[in-house]
C-alpha atoms as a PDB file:
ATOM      1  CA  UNK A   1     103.762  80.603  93.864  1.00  0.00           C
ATOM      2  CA  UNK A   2     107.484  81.547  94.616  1.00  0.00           C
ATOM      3  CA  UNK A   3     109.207  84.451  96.027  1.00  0.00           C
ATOM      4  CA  UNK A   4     111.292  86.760  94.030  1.00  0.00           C
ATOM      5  CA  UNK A   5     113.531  89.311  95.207  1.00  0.00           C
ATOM      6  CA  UNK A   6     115.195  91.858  92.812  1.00  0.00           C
ATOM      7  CA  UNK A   7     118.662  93.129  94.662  1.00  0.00           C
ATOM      8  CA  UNK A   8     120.427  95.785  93.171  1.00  0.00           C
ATOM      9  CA  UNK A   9     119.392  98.842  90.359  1.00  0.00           C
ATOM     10  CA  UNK A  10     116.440 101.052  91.253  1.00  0.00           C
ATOM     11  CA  UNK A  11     115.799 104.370  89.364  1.00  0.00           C
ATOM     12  CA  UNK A  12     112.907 106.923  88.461  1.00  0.00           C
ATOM     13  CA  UNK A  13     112.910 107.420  84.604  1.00  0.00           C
ATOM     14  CA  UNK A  14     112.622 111.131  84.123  1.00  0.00           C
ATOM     15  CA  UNK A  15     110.795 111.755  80.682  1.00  0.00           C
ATOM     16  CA  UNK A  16     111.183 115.328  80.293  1.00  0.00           C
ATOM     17  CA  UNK A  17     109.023 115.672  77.205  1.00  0.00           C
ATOM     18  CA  UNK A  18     105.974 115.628  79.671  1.00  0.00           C
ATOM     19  CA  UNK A  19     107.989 116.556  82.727  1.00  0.00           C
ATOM     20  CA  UNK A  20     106.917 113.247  84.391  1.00  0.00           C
ATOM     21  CA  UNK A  21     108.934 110.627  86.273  1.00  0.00           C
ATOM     22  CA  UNK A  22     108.445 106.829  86.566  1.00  0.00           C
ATOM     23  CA  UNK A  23     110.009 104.123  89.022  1.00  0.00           C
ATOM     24  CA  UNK A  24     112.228 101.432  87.199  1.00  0.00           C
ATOM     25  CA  UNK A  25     115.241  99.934  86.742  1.00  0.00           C
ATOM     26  CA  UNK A  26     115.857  96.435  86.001  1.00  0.00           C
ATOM     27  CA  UNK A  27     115.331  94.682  89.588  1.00  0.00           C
ATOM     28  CA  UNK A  28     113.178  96.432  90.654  1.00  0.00           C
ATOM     29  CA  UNK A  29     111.450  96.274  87.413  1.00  0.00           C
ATOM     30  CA  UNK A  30     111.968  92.133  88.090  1.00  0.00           C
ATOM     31  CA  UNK A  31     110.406  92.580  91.606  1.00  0.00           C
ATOM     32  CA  UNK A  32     107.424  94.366  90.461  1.00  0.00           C
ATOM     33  CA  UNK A  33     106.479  92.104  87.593  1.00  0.00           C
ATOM     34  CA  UNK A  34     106.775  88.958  89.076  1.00  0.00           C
ATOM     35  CA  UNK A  35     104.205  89.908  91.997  1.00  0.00           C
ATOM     36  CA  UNK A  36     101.974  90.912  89.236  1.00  0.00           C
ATOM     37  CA  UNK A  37     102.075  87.584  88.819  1.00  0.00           C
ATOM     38  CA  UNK A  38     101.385  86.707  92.538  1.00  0.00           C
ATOM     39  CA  UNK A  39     105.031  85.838  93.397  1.00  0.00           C
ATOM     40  CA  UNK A  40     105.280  86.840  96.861  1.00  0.00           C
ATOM     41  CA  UNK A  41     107.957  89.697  95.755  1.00  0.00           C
ATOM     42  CA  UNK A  42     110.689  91.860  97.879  1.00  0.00           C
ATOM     43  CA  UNK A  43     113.404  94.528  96.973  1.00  0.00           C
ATOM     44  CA  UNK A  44     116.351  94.898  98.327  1.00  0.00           C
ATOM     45  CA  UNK A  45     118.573  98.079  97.825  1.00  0.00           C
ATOM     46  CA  UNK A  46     119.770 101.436  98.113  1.00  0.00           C
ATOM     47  CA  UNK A  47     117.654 104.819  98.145  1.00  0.00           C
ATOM     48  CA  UNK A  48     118.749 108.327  97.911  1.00  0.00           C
ATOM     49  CA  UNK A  49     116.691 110.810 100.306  1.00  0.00           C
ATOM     50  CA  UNK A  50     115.588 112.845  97.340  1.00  0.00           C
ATOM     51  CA  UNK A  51     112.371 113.249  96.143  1.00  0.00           C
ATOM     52  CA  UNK A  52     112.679 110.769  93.531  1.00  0.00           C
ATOM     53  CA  UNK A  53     113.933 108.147  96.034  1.00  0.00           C
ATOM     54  CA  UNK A  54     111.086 108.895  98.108  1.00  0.00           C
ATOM     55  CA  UNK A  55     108.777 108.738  94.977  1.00  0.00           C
ATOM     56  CA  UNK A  56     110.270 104.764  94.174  1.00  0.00           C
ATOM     57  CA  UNK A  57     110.385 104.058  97.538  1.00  0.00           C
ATOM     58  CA  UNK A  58     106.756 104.808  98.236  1.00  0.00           C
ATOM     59  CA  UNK A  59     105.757 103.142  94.993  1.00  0.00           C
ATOM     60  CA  UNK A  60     107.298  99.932  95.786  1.00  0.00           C
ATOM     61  CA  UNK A  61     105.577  99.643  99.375  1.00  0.00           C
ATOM     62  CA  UNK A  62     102.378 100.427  97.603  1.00  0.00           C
ATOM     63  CA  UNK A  63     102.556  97.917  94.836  1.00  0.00           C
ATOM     64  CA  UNK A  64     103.247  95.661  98.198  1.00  0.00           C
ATOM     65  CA  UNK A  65     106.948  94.447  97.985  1.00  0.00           C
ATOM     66  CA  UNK A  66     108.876  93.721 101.315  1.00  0.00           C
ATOM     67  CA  UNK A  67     111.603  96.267 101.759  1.00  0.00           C
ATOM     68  CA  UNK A  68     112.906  95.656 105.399  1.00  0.00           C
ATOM     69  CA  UNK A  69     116.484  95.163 104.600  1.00  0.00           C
ATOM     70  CA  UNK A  70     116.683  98.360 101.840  1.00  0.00           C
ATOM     71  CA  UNK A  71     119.285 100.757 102.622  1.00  0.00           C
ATOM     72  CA  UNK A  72     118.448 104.474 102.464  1.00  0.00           C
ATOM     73  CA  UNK A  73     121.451 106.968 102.092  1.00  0.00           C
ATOM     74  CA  UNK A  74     122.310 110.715 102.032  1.00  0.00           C
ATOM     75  CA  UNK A  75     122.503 111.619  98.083  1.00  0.00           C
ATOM     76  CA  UNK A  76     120.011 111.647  95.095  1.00  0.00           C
ATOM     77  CA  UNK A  77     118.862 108.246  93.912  1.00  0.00           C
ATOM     78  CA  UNK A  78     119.174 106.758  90.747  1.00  0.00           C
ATOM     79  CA  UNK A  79     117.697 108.757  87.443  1.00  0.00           C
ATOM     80  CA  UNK A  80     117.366 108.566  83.680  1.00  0.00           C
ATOM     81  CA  UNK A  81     116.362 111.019  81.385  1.00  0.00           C
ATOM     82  CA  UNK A  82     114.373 109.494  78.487  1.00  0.00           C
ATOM     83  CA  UNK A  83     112.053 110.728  75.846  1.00  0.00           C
ATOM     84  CA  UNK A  84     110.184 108.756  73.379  1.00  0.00           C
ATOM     85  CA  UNK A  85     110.450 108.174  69.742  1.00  0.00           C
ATOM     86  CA  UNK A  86     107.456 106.518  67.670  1.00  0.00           C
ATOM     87  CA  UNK A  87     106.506 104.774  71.432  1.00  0.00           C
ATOM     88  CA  UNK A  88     110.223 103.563  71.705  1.00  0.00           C
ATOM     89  CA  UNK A  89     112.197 104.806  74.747  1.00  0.00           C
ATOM     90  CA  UNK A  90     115.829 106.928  73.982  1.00  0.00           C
ATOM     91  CA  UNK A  91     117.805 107.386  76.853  1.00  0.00           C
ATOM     92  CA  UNK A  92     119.877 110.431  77.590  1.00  0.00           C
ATOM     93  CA  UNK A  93     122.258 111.171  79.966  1.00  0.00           C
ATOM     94  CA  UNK A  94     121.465 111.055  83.434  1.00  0.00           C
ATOM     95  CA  UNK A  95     123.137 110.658  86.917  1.00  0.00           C
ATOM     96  CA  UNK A  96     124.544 106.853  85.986  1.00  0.00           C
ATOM     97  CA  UNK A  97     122.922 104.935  89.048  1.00  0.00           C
ATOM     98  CA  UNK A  98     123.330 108.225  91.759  1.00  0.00           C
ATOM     99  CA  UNK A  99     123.650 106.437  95.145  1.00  0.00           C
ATOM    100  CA  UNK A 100     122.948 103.146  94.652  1.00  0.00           C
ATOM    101  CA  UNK A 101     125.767 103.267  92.332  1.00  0.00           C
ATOM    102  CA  UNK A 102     127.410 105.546  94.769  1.00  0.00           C
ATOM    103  CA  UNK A 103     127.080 103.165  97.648  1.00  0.00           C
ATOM    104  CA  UNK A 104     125.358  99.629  96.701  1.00  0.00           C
ATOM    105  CA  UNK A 105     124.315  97.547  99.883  1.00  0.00           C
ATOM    106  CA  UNK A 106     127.285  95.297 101.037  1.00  0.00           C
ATOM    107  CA  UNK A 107     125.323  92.256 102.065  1.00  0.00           C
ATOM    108  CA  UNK A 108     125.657  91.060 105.975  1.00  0.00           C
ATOM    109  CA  UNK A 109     124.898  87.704 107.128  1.00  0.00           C
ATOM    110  CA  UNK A 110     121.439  88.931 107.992  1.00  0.00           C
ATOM    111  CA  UNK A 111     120.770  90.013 104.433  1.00  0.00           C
ATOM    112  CA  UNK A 112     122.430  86.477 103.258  1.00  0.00           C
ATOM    113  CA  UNK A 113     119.709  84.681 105.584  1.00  0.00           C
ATOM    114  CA  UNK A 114     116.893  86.879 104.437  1.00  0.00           C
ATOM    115  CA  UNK A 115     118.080  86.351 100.858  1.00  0.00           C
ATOM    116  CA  UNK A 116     117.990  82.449 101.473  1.00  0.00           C
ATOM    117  CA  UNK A 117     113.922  82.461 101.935  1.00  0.00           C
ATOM    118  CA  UNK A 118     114.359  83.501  98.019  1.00  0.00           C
ATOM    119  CA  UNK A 119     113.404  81.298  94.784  1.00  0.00           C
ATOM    120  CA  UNK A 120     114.654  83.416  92.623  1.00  0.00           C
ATOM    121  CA  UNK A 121     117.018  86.142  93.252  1.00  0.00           C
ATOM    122  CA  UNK A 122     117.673  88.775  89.948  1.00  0.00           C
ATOM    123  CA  UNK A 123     120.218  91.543  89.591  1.00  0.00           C
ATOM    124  CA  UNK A 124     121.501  93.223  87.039  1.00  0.00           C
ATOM    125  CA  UNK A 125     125.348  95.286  85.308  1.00  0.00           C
ATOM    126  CA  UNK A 126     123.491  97.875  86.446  1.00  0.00           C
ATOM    127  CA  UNK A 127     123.298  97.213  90.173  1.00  0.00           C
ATOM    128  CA  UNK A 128     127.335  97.695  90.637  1.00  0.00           C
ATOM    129  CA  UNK A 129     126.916  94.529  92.837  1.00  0.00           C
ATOM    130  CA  UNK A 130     129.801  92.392  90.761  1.00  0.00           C
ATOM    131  CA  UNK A 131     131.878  91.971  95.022  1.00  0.00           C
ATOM    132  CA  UNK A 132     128.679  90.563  96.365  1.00  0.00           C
ATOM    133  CA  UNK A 133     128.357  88.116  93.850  1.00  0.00           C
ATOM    134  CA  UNK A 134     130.087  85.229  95.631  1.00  0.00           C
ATOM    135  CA  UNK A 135     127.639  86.192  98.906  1.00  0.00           C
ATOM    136  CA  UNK A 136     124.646  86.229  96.735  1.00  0.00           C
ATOM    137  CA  UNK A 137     125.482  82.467  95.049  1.00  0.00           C
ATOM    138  CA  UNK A 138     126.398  81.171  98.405  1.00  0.00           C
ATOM    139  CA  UNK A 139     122.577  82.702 100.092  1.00  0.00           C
ATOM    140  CA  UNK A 140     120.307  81.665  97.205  1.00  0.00           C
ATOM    141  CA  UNK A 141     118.818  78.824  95.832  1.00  0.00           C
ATOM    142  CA  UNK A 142     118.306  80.545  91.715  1.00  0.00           C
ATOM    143  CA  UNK A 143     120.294  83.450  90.868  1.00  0.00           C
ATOM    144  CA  UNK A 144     120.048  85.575  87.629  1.00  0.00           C
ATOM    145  CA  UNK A 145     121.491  88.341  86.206  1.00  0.00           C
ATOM    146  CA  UNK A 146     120.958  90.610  83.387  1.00  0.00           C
ATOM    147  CA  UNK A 147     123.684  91.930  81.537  1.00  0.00           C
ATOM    148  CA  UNK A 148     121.996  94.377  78.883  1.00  0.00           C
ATOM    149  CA  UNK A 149     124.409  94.602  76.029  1.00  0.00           C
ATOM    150  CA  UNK A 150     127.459  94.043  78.030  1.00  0.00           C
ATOM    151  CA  UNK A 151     129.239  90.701  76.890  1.00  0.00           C
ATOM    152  CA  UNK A 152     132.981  91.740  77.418  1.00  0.00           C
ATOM    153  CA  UNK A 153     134.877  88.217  78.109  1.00  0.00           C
ATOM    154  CA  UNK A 154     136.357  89.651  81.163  1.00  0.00           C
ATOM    155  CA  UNK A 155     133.623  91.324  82.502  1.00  0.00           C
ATOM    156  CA  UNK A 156     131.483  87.776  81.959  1.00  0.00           C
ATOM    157  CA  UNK A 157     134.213  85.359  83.084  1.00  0.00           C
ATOM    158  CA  UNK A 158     133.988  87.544  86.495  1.00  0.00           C
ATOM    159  CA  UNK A 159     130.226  87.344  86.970  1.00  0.00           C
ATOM    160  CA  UNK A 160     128.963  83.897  85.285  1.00  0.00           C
ATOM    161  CA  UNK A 161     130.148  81.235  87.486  1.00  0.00           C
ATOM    162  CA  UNK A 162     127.455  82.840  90.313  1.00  0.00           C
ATOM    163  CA  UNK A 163     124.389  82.790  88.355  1.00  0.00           C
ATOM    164  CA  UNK A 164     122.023  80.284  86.973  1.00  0.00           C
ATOM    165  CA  UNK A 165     120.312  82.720  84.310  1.00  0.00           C
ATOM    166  CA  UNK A 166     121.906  85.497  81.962  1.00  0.00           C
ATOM    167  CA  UNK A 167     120.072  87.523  80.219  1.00  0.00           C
ATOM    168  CA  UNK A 168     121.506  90.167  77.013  1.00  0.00           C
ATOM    169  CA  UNK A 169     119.708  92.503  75.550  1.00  0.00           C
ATOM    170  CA  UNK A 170     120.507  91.920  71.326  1.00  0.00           C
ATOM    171  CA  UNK A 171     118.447  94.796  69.408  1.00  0.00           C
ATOM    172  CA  UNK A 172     119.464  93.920  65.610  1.00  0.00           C
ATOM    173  CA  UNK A 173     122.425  91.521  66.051  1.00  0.00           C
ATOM    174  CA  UNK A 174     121.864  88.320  63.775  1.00  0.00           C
ATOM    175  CA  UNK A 175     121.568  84.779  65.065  1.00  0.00           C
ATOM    176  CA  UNK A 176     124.920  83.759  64.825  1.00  0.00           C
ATOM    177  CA  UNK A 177     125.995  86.377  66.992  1.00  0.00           C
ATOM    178  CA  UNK A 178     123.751  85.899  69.289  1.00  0.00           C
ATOM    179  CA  UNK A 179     124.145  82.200  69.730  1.00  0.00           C
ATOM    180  CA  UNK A 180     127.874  83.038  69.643  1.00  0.00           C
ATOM    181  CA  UNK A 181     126.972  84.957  73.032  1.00  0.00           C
ATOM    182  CA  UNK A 182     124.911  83.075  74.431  1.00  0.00           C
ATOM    183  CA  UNK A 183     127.219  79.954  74.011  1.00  0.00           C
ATOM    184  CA  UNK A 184     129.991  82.235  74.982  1.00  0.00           C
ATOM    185  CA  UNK A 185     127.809  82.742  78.853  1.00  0.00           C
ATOM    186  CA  UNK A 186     127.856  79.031  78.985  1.00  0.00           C
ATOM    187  CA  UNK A 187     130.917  78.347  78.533  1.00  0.00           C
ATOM    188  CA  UNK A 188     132.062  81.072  81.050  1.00  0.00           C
ATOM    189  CA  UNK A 189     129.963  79.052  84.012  1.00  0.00           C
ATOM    190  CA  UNK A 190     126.417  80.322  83.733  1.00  0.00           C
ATOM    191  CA  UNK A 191     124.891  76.958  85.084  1.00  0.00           C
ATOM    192  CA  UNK A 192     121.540  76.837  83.381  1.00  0.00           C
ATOM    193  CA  UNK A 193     119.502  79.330  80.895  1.00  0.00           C
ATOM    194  CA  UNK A 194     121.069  81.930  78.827  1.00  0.00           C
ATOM    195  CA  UNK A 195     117.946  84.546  77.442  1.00  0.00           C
ATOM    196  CA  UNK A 196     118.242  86.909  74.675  1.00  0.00           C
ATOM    197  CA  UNK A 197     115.945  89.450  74.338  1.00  0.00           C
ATOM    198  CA  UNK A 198     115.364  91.028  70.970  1.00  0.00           C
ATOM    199  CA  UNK A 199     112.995  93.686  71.088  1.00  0.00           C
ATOM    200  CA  UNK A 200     110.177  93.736  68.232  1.00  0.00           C
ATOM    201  CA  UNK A 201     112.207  90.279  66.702  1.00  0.00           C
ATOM    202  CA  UNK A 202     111.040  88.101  70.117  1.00  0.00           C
ATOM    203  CA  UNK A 203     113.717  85.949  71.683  1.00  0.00           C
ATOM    204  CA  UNK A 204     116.197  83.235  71.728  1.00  0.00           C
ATOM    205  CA  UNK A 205     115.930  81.060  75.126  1.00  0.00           C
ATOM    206  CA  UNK A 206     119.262  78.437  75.557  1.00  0.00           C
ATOM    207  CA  UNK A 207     117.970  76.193  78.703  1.00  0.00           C
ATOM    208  CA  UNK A 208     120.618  73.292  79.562  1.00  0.00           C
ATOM    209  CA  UNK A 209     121.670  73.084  75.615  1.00  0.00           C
ATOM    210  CA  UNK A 210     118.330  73.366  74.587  1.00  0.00           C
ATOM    211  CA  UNK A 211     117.693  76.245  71.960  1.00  0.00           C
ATOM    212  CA  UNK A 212     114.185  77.536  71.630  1.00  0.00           C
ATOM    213  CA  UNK A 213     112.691  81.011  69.766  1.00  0.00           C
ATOM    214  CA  UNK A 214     109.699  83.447  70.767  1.00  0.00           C
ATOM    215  CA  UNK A 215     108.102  85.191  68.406  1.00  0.00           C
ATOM    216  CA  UNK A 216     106.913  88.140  69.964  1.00  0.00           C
ATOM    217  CA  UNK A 217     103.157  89.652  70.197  1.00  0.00           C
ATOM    218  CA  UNK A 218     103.552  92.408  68.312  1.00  0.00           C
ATOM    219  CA  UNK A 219     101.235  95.490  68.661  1.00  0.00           C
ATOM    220  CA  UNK A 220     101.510  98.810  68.193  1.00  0.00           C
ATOM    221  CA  UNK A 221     103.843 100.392  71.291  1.00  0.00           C
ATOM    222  CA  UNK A 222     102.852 103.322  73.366  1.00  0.00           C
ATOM    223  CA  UNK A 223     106.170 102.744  75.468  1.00  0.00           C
ATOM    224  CA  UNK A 224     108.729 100.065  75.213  1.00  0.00           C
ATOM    225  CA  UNK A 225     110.235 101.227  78.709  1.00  0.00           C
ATOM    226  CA  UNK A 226     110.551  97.668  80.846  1.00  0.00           C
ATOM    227  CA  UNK A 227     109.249  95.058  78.202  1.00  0.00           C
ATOM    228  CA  UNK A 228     112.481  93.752  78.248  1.00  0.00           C
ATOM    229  CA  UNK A 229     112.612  92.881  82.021  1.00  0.00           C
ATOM    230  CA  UNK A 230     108.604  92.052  81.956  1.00  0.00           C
ATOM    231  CA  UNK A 231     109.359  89.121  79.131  1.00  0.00           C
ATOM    232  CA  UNK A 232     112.203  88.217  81.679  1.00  0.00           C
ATOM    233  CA  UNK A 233     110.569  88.649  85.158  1.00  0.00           C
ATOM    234  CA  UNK A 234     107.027  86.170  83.277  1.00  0.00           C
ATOM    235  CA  UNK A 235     109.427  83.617  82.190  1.00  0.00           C
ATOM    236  CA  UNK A 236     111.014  83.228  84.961  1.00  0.00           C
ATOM    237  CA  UNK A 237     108.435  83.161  87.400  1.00  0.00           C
ATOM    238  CA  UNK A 238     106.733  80.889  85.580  1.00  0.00           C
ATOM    239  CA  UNK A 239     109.385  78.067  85.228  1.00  0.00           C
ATOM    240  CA  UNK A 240     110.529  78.392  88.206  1.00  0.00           C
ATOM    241  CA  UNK A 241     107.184  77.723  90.161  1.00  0.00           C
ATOM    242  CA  UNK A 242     106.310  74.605  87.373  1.00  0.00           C
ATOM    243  CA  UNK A 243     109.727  72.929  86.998  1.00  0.00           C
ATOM    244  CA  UNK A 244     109.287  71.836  90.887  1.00  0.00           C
ATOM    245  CA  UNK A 245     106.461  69.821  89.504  1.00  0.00           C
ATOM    246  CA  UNK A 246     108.540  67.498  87.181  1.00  0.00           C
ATOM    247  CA  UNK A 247     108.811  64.209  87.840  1.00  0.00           C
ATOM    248  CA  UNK A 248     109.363  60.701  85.412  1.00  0.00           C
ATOM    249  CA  UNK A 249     106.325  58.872  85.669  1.00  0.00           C
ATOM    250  CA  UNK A 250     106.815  54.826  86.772  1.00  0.00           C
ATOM    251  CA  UNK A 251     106.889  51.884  84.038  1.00  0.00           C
ATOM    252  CA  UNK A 252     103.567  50.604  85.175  1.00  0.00           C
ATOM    253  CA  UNK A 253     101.954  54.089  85.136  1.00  0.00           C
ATOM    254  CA  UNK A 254     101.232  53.371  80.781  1.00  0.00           C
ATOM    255  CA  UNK A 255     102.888  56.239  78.644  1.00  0.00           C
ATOM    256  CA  UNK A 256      99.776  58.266  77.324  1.00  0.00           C
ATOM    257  CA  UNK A 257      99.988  62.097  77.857  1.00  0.00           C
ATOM    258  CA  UNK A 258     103.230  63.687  79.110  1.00  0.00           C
ATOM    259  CA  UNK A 259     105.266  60.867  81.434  1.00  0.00           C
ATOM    260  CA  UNK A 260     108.193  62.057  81.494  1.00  0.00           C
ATOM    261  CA  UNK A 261     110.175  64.860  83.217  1.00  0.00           C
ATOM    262  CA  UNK A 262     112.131  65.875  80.079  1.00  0.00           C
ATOM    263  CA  UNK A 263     108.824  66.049  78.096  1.00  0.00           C
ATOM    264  CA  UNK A 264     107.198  68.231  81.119  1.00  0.00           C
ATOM    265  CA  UNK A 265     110.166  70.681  80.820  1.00  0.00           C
ATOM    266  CA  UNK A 266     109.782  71.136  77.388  1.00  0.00           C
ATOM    267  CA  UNK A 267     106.364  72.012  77.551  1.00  0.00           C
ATOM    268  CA  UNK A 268     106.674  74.279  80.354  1.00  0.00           C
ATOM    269  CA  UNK A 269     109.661  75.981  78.756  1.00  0.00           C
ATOM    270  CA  UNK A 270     107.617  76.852  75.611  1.00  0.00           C
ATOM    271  CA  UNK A 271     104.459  78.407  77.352  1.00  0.00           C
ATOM    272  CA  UNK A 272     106.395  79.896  79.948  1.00  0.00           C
ATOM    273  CA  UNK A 273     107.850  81.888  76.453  1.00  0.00           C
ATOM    274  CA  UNK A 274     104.555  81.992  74.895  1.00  0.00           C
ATOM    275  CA  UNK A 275     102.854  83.979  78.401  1.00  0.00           C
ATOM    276  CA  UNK A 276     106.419  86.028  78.632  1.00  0.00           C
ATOM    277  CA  UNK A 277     105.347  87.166  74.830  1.00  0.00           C
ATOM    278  CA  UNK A 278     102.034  88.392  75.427  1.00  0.00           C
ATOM    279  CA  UNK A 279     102.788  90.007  79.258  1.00  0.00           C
ATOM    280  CA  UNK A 280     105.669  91.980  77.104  1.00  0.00           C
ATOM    281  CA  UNK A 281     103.294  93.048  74.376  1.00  0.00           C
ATOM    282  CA  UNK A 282     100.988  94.204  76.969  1.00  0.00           C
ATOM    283  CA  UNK A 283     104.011  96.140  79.123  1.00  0.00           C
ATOM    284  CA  UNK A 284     104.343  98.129  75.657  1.00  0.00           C
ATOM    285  CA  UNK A 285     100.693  99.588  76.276  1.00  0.00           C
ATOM    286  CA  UNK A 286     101.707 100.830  79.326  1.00  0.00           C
ATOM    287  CA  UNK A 287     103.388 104.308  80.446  1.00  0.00           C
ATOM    288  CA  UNK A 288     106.961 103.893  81.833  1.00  0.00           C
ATOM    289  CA  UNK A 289     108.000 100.492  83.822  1.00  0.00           C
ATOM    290  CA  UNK A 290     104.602  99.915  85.493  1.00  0.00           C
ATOM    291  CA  UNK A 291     103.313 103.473  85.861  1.00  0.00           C
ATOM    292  CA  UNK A 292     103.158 105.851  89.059  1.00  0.00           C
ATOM    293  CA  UNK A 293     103.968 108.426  87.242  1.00  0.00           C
ATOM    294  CA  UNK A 294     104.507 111.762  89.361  1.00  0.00           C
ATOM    295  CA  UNK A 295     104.484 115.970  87.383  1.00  0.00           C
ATOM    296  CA  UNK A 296     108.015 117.291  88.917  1.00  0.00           C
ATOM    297  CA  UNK A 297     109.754 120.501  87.508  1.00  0.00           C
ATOM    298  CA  UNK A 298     112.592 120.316  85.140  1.00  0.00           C
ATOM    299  CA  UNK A 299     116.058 121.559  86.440  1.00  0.00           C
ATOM    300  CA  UNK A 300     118.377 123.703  84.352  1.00  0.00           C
ATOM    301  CA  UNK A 301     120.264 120.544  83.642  1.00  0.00           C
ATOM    302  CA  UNK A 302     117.444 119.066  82.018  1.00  0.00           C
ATOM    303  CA  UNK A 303     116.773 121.089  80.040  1.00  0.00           C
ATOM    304  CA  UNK A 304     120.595 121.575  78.857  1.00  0.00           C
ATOM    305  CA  UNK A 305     120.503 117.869  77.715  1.00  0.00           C
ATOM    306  CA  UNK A 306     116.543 118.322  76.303  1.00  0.00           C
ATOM    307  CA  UNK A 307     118.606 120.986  74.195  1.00  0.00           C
ATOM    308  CA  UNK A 308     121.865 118.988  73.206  1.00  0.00           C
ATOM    309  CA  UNK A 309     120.645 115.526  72.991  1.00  0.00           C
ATOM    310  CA  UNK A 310     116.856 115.258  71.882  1.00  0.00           C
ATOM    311  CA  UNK A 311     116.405 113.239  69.594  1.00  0.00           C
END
């Protein structure tokens, strides 16, 4: 199996209708799923010395991720308010990243090495790492990044030439649009798969020019919180441990079965969808990113937003 590392974005998700926080955020989120999988997983990234840094940071070494080179500052770590509509997570306004946004971890040559030993390295817009880009592409072997709904030319043309995946989140935008995008992240230097998630319509999956679409699993959602980043972190795990396995088969070896290394990829492309479909579906069942949920007290400030912003 391979080894993931999530570098970047790590938050609690504060849902103050039940006074309750979860750990999240997208690489972390990326981390976490893949060693569900039995990826060998590891976080790297900053922590405030709150109690809700303390909370994700405890969370993590439980779940059994490697976090020797995090980075642990003075400050409150990342949170999001959220409450839940029909199962389907609103966010309101929280403290936009708090330290790791604040101060994000500027990679040494020791983190470079230790991010080497990496199959697949994710990060996200979130993860205010756009400077270490160039450090990241030069230390790993598969980098992706996902960009949520952030497709600004300028913004891409500065971050696609150092990744092999993107990944945008779409919501209700129609195909053309979204193959406008996607071809768009291509063109700008993304080197190999563009995904594009799509919530309860599945997903559209671009991998060297190839187009493919997931229908999703649907079900009935407790909490949507993370199924994005679970139907990323499954496909990508998955591919990237079976595409080291393709191979052309010899012209004496007959041509029964799959032979060849372009009809491998195909199939491995479609069921590494099909398993990213049903691990999301199941995410949905689940309460925040991947539980640990922990009872804290509201502030005043919570409960100002509860007040202006619930939905």
């Amino acid at each position: 199996m391979i080894r993931t590392l999530g570098i970047g974005d790590n938050v609690c998700d504060k849902y103050l209708h039940i006074s309750t926080i979860y750990p999240g955020g997208n690489a972390l989120n990326v981390a976490v799923f893949s060693r569900m999988f039995g990826a060998q997983a590891a976080y790297l990234g900053t922590f405030g010395d709150d109690m809700v840094g303390k909370h994700v940071y405890e969370t993590a070494a439980e779940i059994g991720l490697d976090l020797s080179h995090c980075r642990f500052e003075h400050g409150n770590n990342g949170c999001a308010r959220v409450q839940l509509v029909n199962g389907d997570r609103v966010f309101l306004t929280g403290n936009h990243g708090g330290i790791s946004r604040e101060k994000p971890p500027a990679l040494t040559e020791m983190d470079e090495e230790y991010i080497s030993g990496f199959d697949l390295v994710h990060t996200s817009v979130y993860s205010y790492l756009e400077p270490q880009l160039p450090a990241i592409r030069r230390a790993a072997k598969f980098v992706s990044m996902d960009f949520s709904n952030r497709t600004d030319d300028n913004y891409l043309r500065g971050c696609c030439p150092y990744i092999d995946c993107a990944e945008i989140s779409c919501g209700d935008q129609d195909e053309a649009g979204i193959r406008a995008a996607m071809k768009k992240i291509m063109d700008f230097g993304c080197g190999h798969i563009v995904i594009a998630t799509r919530g309860s319509k599945g997903a559209f999956v671009q991998v060297d020019g190839n187009f493919y679409e997931q229908s999703p699993l649907l079900v009935k959602a407790r909490d949507t919180m993370g199924a994005g980043d679970a139907f990323i972190a499954c496909f990508l795990t998955n591919y990237i441990d079976g595409i080291k396995d393709a191979v052309d088969f010899g012209p004496d070896s007959g041509n029964r079965g799959i032979t060849t290394a372009a009809e491998y990829k195909d199939c491995l492309i479609r069921s590494s969808l099909y398993r990213a479909s049903v691990f999301s579906s199941a995410q949905c069942q689940r309460d925040g990113s991947f539980g640990f949920g922990k009872q804290i007290d509201l502030t005043e400030e919570d409960r100002k937003v509860m007040k202006k912003e619930s939905v």
